[in-house]
Protein backbone atom coordinates (compact mmCIF):
# COMPACT_ATOMS: atom_id res chain seq x y z
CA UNK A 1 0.00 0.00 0.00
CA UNK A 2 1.91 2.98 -0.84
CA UNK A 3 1.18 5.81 1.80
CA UNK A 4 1.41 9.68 2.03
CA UNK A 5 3.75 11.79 3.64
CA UNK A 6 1.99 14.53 5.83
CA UNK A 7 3.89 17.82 5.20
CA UNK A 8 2.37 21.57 5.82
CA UNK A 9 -0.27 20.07 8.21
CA UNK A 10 -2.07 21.66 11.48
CA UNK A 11 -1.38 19.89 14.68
CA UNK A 12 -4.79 21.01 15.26
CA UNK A 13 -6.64 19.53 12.88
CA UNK A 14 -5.19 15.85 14.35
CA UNK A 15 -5.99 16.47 17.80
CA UNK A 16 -8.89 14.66 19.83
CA UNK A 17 -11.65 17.49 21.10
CA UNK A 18 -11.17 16.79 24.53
CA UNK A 19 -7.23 16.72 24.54
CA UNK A 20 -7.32 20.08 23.23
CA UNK A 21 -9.49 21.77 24.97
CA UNK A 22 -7.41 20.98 28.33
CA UNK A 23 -4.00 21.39 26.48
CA UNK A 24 -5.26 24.77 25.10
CA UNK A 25 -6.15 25.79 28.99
CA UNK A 26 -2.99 24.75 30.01
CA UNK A 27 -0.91 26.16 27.66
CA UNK A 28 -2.79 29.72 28.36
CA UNK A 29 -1.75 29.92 32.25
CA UNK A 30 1.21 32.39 32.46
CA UNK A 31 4.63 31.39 32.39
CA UNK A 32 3.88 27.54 33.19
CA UNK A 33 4.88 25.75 30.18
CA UNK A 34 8.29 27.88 30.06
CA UNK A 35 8.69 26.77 33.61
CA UNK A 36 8.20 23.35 32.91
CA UNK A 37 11.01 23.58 29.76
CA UNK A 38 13.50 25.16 32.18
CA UNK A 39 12.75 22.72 35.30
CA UNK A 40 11.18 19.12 34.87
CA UNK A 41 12.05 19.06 31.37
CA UNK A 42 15.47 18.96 31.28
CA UNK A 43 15.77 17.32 34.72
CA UNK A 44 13.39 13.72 32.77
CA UNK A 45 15.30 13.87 29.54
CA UNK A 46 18.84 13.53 32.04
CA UNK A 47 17.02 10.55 34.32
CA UNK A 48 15.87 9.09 30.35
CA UNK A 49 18.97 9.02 29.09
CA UNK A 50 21.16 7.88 32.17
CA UNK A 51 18.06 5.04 32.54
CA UNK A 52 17.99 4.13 28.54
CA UNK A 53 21.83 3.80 28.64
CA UNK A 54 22.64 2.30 31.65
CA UNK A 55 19.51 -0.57 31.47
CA UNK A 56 18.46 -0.61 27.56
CA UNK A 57 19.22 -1.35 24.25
CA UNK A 58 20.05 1.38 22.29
CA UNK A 59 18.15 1.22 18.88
CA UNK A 60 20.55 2.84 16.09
CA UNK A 61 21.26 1.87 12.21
CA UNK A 62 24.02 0.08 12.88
CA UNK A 63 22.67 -1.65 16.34
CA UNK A 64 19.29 -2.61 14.74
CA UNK A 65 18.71 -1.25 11.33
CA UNK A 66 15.46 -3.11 10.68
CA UNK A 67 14.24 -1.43 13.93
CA UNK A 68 15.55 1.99 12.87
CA UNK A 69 14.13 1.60 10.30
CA UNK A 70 10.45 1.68 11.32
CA UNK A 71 11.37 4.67 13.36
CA UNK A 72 12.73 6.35 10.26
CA UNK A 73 9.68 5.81 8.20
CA UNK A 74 7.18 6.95 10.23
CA UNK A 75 9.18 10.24 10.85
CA UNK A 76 9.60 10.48 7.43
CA UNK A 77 5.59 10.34 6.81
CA UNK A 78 5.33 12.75 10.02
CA UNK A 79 7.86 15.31 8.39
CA UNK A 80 9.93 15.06 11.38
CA UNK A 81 13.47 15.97 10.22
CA UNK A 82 15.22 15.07 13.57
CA UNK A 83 14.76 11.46 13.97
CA UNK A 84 14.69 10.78 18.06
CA UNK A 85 16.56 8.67 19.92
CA UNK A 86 15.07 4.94 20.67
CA UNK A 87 15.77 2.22 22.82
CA UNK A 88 14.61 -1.36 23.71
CA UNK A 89 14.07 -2.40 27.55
CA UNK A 90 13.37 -5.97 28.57
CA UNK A 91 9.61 -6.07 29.54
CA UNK A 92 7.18 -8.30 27.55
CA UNK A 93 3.59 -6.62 27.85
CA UNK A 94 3.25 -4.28 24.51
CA UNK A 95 4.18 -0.86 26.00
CA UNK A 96 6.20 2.12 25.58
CA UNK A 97 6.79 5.92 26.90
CA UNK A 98 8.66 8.59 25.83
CA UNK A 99 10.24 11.54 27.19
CA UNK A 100 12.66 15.04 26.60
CA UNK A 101 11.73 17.48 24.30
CA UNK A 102 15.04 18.59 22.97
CA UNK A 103 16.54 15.22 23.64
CA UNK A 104 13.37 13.26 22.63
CA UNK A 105 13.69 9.59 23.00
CA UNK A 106 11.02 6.68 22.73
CA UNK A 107 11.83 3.62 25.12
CA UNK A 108 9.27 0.00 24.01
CA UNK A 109 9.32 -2.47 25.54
CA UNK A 110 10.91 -5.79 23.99
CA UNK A 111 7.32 -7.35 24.07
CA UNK A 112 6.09 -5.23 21.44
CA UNK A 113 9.16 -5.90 19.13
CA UNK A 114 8.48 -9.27 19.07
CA UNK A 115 4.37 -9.26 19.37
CA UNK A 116 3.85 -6.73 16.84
CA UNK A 117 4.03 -7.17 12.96
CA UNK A 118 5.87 -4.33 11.12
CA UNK A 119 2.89 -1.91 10.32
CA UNK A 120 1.90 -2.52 13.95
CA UNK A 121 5.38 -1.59 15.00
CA UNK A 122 4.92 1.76 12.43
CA UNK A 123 1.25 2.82 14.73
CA UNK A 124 3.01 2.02 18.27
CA UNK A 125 6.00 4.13 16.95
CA UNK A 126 3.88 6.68 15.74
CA UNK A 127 2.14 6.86 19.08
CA UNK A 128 4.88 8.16 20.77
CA UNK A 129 5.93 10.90 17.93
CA UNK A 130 2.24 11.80 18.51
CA UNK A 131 3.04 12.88 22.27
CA UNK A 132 5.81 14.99 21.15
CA UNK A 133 4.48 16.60 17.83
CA UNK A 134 1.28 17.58 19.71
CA UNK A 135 2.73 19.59 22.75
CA UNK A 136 1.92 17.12 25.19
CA UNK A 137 5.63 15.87 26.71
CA UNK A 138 6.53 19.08 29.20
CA UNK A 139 3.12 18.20 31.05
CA UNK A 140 3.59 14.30 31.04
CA UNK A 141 6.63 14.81 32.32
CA UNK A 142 5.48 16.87 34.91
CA UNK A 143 2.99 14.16 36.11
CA UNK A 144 5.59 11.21 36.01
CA UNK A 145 8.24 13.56 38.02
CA UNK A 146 5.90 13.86 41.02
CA UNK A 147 7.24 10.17 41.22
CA UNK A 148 10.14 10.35 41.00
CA UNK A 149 11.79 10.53 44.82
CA UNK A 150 14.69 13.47 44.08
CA UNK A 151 12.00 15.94 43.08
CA UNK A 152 11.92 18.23 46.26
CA UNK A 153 11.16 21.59 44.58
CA UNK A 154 8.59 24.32 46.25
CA UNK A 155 7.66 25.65 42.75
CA UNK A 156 7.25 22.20 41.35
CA UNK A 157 5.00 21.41 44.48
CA UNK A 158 2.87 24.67 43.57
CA UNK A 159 2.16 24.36 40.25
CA UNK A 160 1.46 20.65 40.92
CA UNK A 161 -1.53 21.53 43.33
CA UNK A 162 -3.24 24.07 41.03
CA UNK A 163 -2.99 21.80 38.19
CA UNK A 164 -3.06 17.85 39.51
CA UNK A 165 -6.76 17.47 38.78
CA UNK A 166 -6.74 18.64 34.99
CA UNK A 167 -3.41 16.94 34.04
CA UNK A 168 -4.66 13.73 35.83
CA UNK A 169 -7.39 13.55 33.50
CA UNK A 170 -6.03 15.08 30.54
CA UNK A 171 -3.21 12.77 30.75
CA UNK A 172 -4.87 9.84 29.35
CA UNK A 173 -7.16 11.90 27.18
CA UNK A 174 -3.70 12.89 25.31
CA UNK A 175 -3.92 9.43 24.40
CA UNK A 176 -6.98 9.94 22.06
CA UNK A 177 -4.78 12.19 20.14
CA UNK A 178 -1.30 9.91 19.96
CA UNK A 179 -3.74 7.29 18.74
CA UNK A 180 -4.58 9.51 15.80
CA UNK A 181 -1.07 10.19 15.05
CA UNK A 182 -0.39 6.62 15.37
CA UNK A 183 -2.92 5.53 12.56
CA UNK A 184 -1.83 8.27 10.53
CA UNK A 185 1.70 6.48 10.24
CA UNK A 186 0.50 2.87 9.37
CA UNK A 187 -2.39 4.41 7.69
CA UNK A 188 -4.73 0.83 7.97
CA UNK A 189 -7.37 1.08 10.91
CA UNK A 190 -7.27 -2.40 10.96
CA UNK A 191 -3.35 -2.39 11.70
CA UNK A 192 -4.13 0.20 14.69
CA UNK A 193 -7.18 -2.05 16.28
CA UNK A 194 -4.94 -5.16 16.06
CA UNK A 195 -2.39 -3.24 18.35
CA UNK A 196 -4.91 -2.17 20.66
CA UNK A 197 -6.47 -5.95 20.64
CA UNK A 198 -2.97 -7.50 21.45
CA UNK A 199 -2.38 -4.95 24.05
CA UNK A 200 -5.72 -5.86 24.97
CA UNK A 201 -4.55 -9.04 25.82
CA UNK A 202 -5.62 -11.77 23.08
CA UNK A 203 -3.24 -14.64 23.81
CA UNK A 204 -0.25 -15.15 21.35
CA UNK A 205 -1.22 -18.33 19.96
CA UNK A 206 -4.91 -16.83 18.54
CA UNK A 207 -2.96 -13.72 16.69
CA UNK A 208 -4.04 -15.81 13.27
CA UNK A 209 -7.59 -15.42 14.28
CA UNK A 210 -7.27 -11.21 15.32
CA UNK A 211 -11.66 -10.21 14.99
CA UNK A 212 -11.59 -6.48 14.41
CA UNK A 213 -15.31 -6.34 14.34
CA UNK A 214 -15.68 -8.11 17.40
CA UNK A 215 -13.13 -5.60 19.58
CA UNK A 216 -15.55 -2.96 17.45
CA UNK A 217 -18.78 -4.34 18.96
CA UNK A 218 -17.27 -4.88 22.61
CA UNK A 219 -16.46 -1.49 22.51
CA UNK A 220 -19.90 0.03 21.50
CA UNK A 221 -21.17 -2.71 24.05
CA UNK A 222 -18.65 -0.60 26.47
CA UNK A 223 -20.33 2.39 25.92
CA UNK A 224 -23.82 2.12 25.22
CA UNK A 225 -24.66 -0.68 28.07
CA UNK A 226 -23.69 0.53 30.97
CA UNK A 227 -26.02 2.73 31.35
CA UNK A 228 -27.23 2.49 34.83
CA UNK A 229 -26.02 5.06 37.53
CA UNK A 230 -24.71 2.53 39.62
CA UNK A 231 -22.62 1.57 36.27
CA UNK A 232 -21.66 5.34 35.79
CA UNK A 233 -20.30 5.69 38.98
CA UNK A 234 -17.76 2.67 38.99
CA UNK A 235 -16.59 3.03 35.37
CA UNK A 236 -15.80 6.84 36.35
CA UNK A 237 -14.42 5.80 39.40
CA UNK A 238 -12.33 3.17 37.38
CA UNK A 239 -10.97 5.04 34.39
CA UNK A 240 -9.84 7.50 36.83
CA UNK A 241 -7.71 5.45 38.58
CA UNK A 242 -6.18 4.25 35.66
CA UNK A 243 -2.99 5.51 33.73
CA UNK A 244 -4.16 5.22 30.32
CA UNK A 245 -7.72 5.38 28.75
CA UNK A 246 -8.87 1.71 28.56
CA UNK A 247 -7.69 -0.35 24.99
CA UNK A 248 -11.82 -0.59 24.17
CA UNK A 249 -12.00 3.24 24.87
CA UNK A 250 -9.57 4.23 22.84
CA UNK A 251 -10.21 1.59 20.02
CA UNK A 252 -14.15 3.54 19.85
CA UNK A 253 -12.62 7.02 19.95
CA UNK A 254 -10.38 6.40 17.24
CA UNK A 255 -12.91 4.40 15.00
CA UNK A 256 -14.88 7.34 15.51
CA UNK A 257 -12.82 9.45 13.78
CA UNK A 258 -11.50 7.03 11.38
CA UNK A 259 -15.43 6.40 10.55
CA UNK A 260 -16.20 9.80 10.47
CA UNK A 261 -14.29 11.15 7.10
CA UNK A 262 -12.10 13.61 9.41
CA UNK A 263 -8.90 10.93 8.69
CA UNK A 264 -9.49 10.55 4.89
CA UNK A 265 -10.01 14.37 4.62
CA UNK A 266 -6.60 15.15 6.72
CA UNK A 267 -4.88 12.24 4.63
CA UNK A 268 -6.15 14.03 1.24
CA UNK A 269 -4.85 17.03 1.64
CA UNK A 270 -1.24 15.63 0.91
CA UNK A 271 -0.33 14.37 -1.92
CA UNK A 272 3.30 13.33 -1.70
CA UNK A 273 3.49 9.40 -2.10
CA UNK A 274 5.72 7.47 -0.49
């Protein structure tokens, strides 16, 4: 399938309604994102790097070309000129984070090397860039430093209070948007919902039997059934305790758009052929 490089585009026209809205709010409160790029910023991409070297695999052209590779390509259909750094860590659930904004690198997790096909590889990848084309690292990394135990900082413990409850929830909202990003990079819905169903958890041995339609339909079940308040209460209660938006959330959100014309319309407007 050949696919289309994305060049002249708005980040805005990618990202999910509720993801912006927050990230628009947050961006607007004075002098907080400049703090951020002079404070927690700098002080995650140093903890990244000493991590990714000192207990990774460091993903290069000559480490792991056919890696690079799919790292290369879907910067190169992003329009991303500097490619970021990557590594591989030993853990075997599909997953993967990111963080740095001048020294952006991806870490994913050996699982999803070897559970993922190559397009797959291209969405998951994607993902990530998604994060960090968008805007949204200096705030992730804000929530993921108020973890980390050598972060003593009065400021950092100010602007944390005023803005825990928004960036809590936004946080996996920002997800909604990667997603996007993601699919834009394999370009095949189908290759995005068979990440999401793996990460999902369908056992290895059933991968030759991947149902889209059937993830589809649990996740309309997901959203239309529980209707009851009792229902409303725990799956509110639930996704908020959770770190990232459930896989049948996000596969629904993302179908949405997909099945609403918005992709194919953002995908037309380039031309370029890969």
């Amino acid at each position: 399938m050949l696919k289309r490089r994305l060049r002249n585009y708005d980040i805005n026209d990618i990202k999910h309604p509720e993801d912006s809205e927050i990230l628009d709010g947050l961006n607007k409160i004075p002098l907080f994102k400049g703090f951020l790029n002079n404070t927690i910023v700098p002080i995650r991409e140093a903890y990244n790097e000493v991590e990714s070297y000192g207990d990774g695999w460091n993903v290069t052209q000559q480490s792991s070309p056919q890696i690079y590779k799919k790292l290369q390509e879907a910067c190169d259909i992003l329009g991303i000129k500097k490619v970021p750094k990557l590594t591989s860590e030993w853990f075997y659930a599909p997953s993967s984070f990111s963080a740095g904004n001048e020294k952006f690198r991806i870490v994913i997790s050996s699982g999803a090397i070897d559970l993922f096909e190559d397009e797959e590889l291209i969405f998951f990848i994607g993902h990530e860039l998604g994060h960090y084309i968008c805007g949204h690292k200096p705030y992730q990394m804000l929530l993921e430093a108020l973890y980390m135990p050598f972060i003593d900082n009065a400021s950092v413990k100010v602007w944390s209070t005023i803005v825990k409850v928004p960036l809590l929830d936004w946080y996996r909202k920002s997800d909604f948007t990667a997603d996007r990003v993601g699919l834009l990079c394999c370009q095949d819905i189908d290759v995005a919902l068979r990440v999401m169903i793996k990460r999902a958890g369908l056992p290895k041995k059933y991968y030759n039997q991947i149902n889209t339609k059937a993830f589809l339909q649990q996740a309309i079940d997901f959203e239309t059934q529980h209707v009851g308040n009792l229902d409303k209460i725990a799956k509110a209660l639930s996704l908020r305790s959770c770190e990232f938006p459930w896989m049948v959330q996000r596969a629904i959100r993302l179908y949405e758009w997909y099945h609403s014309g918005d992709y194919q319309r953002f995908i037309n407007k380039n031309k370029q052929l890969i």
